[in-house]
Protein backbone atom coordinates (compact mmCIF):
# COMPACT_ATOMS: atom_id res chain seq x y z
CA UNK A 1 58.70 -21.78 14.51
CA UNK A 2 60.50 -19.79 11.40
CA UNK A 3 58.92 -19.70 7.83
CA UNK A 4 61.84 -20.59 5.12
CA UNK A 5 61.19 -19.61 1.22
CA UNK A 6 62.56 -21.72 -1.44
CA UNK A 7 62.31 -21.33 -4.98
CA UNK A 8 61.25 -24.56 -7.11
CA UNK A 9 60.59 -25.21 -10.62
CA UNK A 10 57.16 -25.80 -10.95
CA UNK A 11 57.62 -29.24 -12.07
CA UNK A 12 59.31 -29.96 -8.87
CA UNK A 13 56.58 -28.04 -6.57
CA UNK A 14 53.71 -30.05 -8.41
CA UNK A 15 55.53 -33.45 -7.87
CA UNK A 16 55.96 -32.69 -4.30
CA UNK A 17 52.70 -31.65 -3.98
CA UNK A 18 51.39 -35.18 -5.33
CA UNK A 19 53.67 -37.22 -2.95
CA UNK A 20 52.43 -34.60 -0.01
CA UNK A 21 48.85 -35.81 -0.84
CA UNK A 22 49.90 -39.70 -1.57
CA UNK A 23 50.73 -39.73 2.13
CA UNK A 24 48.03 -37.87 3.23
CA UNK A 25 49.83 -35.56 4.68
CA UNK A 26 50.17 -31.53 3.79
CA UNK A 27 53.24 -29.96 1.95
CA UNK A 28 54.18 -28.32 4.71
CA UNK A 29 54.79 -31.62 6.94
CA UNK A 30 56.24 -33.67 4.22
CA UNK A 31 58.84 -30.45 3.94
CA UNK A 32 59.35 -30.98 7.56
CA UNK A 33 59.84 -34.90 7.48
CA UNK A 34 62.45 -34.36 4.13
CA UNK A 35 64.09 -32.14 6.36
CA UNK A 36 64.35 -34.00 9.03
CA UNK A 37 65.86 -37.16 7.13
CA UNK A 38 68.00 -34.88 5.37
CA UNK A 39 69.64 -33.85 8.87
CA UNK A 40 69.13 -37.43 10.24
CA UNK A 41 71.53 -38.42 7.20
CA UNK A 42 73.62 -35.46 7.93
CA UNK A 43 74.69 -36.28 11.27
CA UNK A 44 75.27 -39.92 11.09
CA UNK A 45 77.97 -39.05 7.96
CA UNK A 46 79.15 -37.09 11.15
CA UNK A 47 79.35 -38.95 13.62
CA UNK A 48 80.88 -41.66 11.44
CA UNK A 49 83.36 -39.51 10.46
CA UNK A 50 84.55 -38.65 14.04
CA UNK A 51 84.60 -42.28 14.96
CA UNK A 52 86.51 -43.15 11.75
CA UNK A 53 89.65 -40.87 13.12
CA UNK A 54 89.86 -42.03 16.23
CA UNK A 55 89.63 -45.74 14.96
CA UNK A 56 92.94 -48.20 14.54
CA UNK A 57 92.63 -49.29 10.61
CA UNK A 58 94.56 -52.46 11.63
CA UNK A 59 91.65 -53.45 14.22
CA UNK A 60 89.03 -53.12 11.94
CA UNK A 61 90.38 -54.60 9.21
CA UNK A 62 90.58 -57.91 11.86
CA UNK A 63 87.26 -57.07 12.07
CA UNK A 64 85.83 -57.28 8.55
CA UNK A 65 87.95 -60.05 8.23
CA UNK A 66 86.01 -62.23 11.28
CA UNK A 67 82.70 -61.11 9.70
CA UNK A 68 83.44 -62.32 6.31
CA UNK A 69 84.91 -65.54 7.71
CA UNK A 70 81.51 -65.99 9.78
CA UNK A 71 79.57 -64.80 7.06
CA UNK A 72 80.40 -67.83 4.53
């Protein structure tokens, strides 16, 4: 496990502090759960990326189009 320092305003740190302790949890594992959201978010943009260039724009667009056609 590695330590990380960051530098917050102390406005910040105090809020966090307060959420950390409205989910019962310490600062130290709501850090950890930010974190891993953060990354969770991270590598979907990814992965959607990557599967947006290999896609064909013209068979997705018949795509939408059946969805919105169903959806009404």
């Amino acid at each position: 496990m590695n330590v990380l320092t960051i530098r917050l305003t102390e406005e910040i740190h105090e809020r966090l502090k307060q959420l950390a302790k409205s989910r019962n949890i310490s600062l130290n594992k709501l850090m950890d759960e930010l974190s891993t959201i953060a990354l969770a978010e991270f590598d979907t943009y990814n992965r959607y990326l990557v599967r947006a260039e290999s896609g064909n724009p013209k068979e997705a667009l018949k795509i939408l189009d059946r969805l919105d056609s169903e959806s009404r």
